[in-house]
PDB file of N, CA and C in Angstrom:
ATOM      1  N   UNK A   1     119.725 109.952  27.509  1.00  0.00           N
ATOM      2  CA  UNK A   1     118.812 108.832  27.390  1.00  0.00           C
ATOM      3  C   UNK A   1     119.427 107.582  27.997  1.00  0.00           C
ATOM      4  N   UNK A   2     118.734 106.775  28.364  1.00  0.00           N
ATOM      5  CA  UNK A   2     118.872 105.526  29.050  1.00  0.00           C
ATOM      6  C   UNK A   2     119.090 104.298  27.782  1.00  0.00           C
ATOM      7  N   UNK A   3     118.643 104.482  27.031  1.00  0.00           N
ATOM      8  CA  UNK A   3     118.492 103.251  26.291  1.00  0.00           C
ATOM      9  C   UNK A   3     117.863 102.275  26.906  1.00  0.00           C
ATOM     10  N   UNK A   4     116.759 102.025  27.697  1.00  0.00           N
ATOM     11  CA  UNK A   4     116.055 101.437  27.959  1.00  0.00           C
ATOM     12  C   UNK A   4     114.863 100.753  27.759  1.00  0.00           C
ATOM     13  N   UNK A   5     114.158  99.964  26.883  1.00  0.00           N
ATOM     14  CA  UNK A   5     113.146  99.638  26.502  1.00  0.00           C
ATOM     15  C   UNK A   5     112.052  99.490  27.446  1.00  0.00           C
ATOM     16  N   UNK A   6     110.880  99.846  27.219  1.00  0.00           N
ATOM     17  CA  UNK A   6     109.601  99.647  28.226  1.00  0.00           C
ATOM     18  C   UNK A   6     108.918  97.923  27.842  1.00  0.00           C
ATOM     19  N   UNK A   7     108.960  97.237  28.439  1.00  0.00           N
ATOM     20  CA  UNK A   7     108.321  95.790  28.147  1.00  0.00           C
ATOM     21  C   UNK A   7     106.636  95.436  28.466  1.00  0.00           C
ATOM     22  N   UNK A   8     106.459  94.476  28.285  1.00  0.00           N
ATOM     23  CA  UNK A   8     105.529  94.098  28.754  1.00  0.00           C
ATOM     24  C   UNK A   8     105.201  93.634  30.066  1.00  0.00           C
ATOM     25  N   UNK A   9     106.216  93.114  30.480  1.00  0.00           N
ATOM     26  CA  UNK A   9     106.746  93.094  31.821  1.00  0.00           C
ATOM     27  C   UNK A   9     106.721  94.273  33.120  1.00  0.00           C
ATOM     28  N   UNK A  10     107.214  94.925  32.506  1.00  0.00           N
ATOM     29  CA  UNK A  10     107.637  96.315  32.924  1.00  0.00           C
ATOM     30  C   UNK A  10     106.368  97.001  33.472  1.00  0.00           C
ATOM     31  N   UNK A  11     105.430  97.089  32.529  1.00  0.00           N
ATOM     32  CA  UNK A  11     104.062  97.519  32.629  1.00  0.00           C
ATOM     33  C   UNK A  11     103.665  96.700  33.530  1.00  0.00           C
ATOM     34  N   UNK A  12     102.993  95.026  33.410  1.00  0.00           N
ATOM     35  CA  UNK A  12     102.713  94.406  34.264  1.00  0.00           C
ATOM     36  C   UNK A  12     103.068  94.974  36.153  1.00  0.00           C
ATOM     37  N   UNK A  13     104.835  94.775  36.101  1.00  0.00           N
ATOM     38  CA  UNK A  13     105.064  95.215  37.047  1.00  0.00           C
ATOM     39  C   UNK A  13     104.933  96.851  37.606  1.00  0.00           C
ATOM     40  N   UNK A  14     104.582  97.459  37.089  1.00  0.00           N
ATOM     41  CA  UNK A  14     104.442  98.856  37.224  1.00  0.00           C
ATOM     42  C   UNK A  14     102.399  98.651  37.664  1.00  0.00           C
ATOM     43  N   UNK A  15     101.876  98.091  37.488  1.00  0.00           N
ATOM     44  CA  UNK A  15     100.356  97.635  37.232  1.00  0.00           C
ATOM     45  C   UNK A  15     100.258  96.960  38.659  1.00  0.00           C
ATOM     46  N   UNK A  16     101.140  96.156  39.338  1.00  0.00           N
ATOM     47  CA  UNK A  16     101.496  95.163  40.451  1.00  0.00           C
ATOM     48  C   UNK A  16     101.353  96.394  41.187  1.00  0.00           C
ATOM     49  N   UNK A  17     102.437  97.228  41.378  1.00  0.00           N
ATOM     50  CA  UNK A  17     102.862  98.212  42.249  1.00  0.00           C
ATOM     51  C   UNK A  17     102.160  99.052  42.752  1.00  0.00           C
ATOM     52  N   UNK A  18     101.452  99.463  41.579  1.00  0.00           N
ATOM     53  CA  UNK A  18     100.851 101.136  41.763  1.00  0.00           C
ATOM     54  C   UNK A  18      99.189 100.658  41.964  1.00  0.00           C
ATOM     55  N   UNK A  19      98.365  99.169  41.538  1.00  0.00           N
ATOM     56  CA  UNK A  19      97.081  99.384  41.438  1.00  0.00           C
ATOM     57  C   UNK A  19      96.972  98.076  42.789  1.00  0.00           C
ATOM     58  N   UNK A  20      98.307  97.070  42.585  1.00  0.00           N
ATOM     59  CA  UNK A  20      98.091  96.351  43.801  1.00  0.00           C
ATOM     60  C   UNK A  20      97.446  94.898  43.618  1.00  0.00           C
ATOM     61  N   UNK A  21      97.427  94.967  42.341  1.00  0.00           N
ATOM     62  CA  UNK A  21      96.962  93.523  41.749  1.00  0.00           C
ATOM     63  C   UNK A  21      97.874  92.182  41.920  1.00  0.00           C
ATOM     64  N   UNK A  22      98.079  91.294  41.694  1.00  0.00           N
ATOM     65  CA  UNK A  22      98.694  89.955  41.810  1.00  0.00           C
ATOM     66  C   UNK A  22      99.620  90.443  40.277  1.00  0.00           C
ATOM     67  N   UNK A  23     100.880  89.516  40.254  1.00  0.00           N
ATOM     68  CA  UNK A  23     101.374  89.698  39.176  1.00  0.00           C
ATOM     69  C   UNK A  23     100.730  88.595  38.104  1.00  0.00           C
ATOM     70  N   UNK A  24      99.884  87.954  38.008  1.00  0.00           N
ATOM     71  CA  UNK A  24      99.617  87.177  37.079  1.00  0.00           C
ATOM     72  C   UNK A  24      98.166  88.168  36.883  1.00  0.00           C
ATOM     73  N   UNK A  25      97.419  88.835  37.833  1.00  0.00           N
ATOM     74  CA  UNK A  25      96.495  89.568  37.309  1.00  0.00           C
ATOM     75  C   UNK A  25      97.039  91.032  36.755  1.00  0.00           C
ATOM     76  N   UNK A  26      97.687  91.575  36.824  1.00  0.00           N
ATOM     77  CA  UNK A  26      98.528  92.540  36.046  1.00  0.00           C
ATOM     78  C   UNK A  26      99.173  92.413  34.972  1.00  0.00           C
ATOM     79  N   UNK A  27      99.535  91.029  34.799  1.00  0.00           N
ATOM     80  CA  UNK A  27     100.173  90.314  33.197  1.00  0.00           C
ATOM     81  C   UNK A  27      98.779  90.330  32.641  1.00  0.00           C
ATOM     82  N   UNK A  28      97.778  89.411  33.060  1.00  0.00           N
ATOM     83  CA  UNK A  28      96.289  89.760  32.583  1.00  0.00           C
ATOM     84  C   UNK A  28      96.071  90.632  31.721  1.00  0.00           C
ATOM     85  N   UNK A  29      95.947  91.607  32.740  1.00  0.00           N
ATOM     86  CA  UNK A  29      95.020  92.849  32.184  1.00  0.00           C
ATOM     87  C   UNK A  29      95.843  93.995  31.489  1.00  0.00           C
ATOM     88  N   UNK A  30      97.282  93.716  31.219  1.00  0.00           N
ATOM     89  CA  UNK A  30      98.279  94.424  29.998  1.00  0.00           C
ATOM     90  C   UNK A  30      98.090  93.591  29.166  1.00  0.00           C
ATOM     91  N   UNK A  31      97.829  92.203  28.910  1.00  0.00           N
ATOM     92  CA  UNK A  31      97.405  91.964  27.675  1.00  0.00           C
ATOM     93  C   UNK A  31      96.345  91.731  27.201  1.00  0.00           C
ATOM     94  N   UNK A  32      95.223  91.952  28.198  1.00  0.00           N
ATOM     95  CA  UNK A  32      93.985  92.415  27.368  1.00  0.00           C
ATOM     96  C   UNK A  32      93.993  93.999  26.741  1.00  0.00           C
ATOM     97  N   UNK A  33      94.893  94.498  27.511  1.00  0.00           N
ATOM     98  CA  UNK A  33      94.093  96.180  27.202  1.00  0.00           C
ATOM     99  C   UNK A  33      95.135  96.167  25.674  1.00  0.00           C
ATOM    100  N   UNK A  34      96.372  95.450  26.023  1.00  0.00           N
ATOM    101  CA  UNK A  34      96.925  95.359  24.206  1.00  0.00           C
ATOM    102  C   UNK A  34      96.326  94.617  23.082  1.00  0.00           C
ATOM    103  N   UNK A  35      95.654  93.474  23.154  1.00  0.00           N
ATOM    104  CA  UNK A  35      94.443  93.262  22.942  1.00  0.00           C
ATOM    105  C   UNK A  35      93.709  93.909  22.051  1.00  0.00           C
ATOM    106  N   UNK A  36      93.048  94.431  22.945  1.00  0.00           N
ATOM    107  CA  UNK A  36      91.899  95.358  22.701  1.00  0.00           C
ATOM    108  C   UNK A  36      92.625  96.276  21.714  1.00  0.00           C
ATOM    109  N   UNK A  37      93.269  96.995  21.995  1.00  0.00           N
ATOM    110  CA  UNK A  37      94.119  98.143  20.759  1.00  0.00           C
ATOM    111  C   UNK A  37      94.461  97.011  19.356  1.00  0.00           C
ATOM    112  N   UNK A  38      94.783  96.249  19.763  1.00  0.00           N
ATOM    113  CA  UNK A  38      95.268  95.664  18.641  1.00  0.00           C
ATOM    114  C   UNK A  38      94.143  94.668  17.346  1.00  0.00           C
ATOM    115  N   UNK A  39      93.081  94.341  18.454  1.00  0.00           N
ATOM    116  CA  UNK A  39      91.939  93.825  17.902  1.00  0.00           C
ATOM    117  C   UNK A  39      90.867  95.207  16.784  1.00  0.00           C
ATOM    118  N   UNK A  40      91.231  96.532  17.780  1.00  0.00           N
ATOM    119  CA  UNK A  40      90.304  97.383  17.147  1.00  0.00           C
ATOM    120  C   UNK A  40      91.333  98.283  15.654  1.00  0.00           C
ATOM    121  N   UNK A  41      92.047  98.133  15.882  1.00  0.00           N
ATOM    122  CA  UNK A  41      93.252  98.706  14.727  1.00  0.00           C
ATOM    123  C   UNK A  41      92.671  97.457  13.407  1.00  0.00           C
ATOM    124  N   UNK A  42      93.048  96.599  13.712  1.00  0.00           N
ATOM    125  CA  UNK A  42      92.771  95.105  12.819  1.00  0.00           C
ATOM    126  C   UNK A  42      91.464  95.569  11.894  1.00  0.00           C
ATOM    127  N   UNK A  43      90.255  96.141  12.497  1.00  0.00           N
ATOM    128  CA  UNK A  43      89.198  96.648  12.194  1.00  0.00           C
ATOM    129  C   UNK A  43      89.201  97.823  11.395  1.00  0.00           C
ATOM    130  N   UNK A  44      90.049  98.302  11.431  1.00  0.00           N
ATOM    131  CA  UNK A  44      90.443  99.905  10.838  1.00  0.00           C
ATOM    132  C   UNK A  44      89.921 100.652  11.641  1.00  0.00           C
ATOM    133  N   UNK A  45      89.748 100.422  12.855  1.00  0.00           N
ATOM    134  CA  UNK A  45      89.068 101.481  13.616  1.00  0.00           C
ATOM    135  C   UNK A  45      90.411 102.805  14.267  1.00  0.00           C
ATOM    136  N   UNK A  46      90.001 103.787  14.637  1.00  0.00           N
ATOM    137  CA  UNK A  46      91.140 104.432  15.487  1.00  0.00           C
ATOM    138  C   UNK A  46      91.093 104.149  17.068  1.00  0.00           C
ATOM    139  N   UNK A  47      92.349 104.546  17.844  1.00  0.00           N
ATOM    140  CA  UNK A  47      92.258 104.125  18.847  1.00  0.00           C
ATOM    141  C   UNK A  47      92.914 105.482  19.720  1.00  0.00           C
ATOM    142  N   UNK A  48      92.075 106.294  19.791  1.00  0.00           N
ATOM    143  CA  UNK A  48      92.386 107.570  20.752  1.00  0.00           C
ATOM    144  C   UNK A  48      92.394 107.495  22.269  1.00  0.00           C
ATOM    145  N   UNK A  49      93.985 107.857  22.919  1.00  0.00           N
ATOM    146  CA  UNK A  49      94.142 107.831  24.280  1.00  0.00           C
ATOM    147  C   UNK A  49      94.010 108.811  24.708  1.00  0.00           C
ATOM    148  N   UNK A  50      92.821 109.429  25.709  1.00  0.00           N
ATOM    149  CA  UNK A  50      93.155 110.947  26.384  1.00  0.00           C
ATOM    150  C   UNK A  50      94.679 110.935  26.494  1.00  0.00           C
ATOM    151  N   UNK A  51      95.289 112.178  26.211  1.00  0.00           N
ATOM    152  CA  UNK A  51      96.361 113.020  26.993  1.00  0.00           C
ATOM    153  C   UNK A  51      97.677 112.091  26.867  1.00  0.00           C
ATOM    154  N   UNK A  52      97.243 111.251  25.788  1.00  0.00           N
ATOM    155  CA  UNK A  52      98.804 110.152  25.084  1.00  0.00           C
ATOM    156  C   UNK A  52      98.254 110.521  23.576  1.00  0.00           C
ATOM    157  N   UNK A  53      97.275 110.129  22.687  1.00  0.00           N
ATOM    158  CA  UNK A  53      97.882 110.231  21.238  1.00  0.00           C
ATOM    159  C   UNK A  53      96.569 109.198  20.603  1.00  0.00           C
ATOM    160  N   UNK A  54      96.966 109.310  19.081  1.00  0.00           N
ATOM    161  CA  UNK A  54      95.902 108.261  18.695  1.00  0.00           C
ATOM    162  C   UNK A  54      96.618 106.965  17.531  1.00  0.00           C
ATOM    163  N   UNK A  55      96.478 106.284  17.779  1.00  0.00           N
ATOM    164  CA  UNK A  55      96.949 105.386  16.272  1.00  0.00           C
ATOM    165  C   UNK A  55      95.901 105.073  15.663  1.00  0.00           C
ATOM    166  N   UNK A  56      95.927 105.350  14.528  1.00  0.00           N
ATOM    167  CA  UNK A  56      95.295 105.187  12.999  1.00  0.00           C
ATOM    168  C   UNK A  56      96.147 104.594  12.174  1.00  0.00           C
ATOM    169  N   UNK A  57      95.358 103.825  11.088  1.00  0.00           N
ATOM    170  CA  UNK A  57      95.666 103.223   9.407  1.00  0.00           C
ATOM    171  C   UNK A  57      95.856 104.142   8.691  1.00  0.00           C
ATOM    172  N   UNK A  58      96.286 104.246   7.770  1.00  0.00           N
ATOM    173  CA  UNK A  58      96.319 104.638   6.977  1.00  0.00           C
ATOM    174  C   UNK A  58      96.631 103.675   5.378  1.00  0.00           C
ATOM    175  N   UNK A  59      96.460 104.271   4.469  1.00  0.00           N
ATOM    176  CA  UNK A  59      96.611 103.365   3.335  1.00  0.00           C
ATOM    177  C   UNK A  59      97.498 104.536   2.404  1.00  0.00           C
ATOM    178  N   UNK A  60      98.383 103.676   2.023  1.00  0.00           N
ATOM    179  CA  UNK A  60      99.605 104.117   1.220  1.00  0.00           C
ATOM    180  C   UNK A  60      99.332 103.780  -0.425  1.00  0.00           C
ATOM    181  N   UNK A  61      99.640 104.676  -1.464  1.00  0.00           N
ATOM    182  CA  UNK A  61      99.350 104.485  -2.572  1.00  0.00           C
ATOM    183  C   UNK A  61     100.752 103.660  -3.060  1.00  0.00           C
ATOM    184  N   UNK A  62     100.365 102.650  -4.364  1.00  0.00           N
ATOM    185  CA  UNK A  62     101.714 102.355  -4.835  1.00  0.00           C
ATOM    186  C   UNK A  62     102.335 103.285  -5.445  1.00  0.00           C
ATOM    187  N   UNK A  63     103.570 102.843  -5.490  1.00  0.00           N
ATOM    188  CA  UNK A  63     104.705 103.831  -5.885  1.00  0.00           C
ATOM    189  C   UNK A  63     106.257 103.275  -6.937  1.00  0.00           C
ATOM    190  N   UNK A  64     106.685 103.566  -7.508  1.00  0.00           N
ATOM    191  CA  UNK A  64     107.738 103.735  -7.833  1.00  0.00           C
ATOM    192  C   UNK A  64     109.310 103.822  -7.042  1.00  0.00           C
ATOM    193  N   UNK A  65     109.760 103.022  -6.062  1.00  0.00           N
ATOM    194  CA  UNK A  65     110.949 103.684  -5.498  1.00  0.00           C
ATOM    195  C   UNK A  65     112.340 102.979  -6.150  1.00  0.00           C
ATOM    196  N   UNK A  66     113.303 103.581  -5.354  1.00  0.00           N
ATOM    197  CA  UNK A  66     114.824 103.285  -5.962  1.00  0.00           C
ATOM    198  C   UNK A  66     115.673 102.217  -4.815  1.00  0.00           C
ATOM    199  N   UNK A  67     116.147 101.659  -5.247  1.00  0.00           N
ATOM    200  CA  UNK A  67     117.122 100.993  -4.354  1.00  0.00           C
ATOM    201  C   UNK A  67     118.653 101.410  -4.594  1.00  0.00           C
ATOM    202  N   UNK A  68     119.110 102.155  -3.187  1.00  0.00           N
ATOM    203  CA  UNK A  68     119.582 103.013  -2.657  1.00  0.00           C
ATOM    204  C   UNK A  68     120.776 103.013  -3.516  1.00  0.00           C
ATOM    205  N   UNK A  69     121.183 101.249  -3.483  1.00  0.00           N
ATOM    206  CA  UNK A  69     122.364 100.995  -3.417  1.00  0.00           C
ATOM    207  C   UNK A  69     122.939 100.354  -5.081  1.00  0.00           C
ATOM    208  N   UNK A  70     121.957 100.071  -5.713  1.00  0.00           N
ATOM    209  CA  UNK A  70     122.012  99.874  -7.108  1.00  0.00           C
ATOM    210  C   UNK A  70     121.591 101.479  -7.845  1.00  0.00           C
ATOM    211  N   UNK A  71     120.633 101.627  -7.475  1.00  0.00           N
ATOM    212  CA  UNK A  71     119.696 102.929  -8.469  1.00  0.00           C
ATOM    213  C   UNK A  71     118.423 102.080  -9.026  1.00  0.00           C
ATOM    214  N   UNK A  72     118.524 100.659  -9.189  1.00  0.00           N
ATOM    215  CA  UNK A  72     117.391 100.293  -9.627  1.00  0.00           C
ATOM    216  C   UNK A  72     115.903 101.026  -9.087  1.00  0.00           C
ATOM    217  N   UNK A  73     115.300 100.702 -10.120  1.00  0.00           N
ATOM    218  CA  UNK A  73     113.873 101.372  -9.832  1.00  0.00           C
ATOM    219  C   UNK A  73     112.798 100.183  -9.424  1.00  0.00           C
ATOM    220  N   UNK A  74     112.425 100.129  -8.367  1.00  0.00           N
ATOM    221  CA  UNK A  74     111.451  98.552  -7.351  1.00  0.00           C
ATOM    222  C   UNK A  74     110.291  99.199  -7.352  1.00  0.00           C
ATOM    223  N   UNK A  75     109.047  98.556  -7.941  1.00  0.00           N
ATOM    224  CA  UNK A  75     108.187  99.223  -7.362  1.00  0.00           C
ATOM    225  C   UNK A  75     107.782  98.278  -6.118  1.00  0.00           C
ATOM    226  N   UNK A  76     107.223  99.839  -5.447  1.00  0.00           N
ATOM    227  CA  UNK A  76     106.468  99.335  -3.814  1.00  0.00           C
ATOM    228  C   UNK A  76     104.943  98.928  -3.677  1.00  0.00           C
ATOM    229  N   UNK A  77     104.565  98.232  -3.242  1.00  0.00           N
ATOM    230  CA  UNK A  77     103.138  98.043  -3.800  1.00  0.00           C
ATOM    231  C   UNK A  77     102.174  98.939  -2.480  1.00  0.00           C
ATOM    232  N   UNK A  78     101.185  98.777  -3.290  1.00  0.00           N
ATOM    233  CA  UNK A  78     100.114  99.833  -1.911  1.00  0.00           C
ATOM    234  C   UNK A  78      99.936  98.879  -0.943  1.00  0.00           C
ATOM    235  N   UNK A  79     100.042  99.489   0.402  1.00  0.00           N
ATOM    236  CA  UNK A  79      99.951  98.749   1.584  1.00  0.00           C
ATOM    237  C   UNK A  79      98.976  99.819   2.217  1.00  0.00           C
ATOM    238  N   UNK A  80      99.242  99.402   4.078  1.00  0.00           N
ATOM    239  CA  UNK A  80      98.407 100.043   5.090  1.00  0.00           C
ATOM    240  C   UNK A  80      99.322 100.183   6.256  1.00  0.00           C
ATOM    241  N   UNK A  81      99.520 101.464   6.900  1.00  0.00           N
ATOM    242  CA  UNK A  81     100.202 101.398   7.935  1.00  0.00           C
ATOM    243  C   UNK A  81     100.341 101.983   8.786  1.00  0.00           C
ATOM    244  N   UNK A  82     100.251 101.733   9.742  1.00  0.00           N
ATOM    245  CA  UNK A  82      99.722 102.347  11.307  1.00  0.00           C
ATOM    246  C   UNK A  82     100.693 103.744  11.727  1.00  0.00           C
ATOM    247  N   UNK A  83     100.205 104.622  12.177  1.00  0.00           N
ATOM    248  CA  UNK A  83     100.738 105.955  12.375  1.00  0.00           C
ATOM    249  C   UNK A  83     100.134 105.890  14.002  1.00  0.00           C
ATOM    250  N   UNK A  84     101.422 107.215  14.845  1.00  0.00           N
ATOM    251  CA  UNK A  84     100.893 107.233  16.260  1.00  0.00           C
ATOM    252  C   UNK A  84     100.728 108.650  15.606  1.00  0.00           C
ATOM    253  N   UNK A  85      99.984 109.359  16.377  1.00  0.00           N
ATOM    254  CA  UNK A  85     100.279 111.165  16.366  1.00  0.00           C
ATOM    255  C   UNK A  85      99.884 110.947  17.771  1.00  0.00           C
ATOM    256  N   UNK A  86     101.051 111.892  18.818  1.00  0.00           N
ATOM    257  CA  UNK A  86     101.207 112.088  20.606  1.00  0.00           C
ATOM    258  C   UNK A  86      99.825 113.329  20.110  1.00  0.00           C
ATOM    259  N   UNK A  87      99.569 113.050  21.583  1.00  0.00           N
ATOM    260  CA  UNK A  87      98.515 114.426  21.703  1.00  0.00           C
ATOM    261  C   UNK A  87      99.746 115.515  22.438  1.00  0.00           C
ATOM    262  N   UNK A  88      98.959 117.034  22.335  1.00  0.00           N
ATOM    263  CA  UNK A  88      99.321 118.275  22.706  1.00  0.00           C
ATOM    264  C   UNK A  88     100.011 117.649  24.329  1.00  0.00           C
ATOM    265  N   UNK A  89      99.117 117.406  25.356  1.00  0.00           N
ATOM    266  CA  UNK A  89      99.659 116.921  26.599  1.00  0.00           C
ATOM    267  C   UNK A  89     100.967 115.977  26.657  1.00  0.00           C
ATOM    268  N   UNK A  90     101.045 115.370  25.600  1.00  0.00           N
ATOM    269  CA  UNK A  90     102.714 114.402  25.526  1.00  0.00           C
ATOM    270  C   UNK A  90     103.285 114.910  24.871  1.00  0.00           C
ATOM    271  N   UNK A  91     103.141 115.848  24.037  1.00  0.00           N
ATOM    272  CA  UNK A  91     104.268 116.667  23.228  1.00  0.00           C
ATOM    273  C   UNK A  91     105.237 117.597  24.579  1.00  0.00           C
ATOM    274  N   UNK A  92     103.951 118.189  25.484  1.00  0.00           N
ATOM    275  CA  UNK A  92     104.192 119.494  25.725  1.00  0.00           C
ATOM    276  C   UNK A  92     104.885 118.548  27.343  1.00  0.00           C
ATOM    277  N   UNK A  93     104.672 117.240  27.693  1.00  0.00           N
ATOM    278  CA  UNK A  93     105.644 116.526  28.641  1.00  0.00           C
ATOM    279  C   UNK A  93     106.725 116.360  28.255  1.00  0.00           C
ATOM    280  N   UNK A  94     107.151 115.901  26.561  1.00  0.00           N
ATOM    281  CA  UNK A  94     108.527 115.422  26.032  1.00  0.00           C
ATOM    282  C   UNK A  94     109.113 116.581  26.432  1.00  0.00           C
ATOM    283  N   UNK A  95     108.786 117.641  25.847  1.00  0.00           N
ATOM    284  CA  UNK A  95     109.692 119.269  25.617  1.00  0.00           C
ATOM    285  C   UNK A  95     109.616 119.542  26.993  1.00  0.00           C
ATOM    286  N   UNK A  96     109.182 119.362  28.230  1.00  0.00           N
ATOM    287  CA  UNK A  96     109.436 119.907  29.330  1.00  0.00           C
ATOM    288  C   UNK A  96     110.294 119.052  29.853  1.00  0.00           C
ATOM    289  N   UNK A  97     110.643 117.771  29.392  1.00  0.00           N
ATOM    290  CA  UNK A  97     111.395 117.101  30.114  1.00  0.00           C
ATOM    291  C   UNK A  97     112.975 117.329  29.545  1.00  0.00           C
ATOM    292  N   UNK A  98     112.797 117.662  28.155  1.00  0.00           N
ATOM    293  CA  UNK A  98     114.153 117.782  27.777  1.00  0.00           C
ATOM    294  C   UNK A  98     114.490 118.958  27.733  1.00  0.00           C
ATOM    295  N   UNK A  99     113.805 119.839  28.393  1.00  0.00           N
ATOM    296  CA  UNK A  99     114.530 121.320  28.222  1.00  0.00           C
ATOM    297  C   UNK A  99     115.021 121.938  29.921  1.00  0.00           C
ATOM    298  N   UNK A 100     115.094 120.267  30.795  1.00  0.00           N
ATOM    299  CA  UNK A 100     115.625 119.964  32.309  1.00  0.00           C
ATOM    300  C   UNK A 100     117.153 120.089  32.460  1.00  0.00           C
TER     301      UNK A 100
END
């Protein structure tokens, strides 16, 4: 692994390159389309990508947990929290790439 982070930037410039846009219209339109994911999540809606994955809410019940380092018992309160699941097509890219 690289240890490399993917940015916002990154995209932009990858958006410049490959579609040929201006870099201020490629900064644009990566942060509308994040945006948009992020406006429709807010909603509780899901947000399914062909052939990448979907993020969904979910809602977590409260709970009872421990802190690690005392033993005390904290409770956690019920929250909501976003899950990715990759689709079959990015699973079956990860495992072909690491079995190179």
């Amino acid at each position: 692994m690289t240890g490399k982070t993917l940015t916002r930037a990154d995209l932009a410039d990858a958006v410049h390159r490959d579609v040929g846009l201006s870099r201020q219209e490629s900064a644009a339109l990566v942060e509308s389309v994040l945006d948009m994911i992020s406006d429709t999540l807010v909603q509780g809606e899901t947000v399914k990508l062909s052939s990448f994955g979907s993020f969904q809410l979910r809602d977590k019940n409260g709970r009872i947990g421990r802190n690690p380092k005392t033993g005390q018992e904290v409770p956690i309160e019920p929250r909501r929290v976003l899950v990715f699941k990759p689709s079959q097509v990015l699973k079956e890219r990860i495992d072909g790439a690491l079995s190179r």
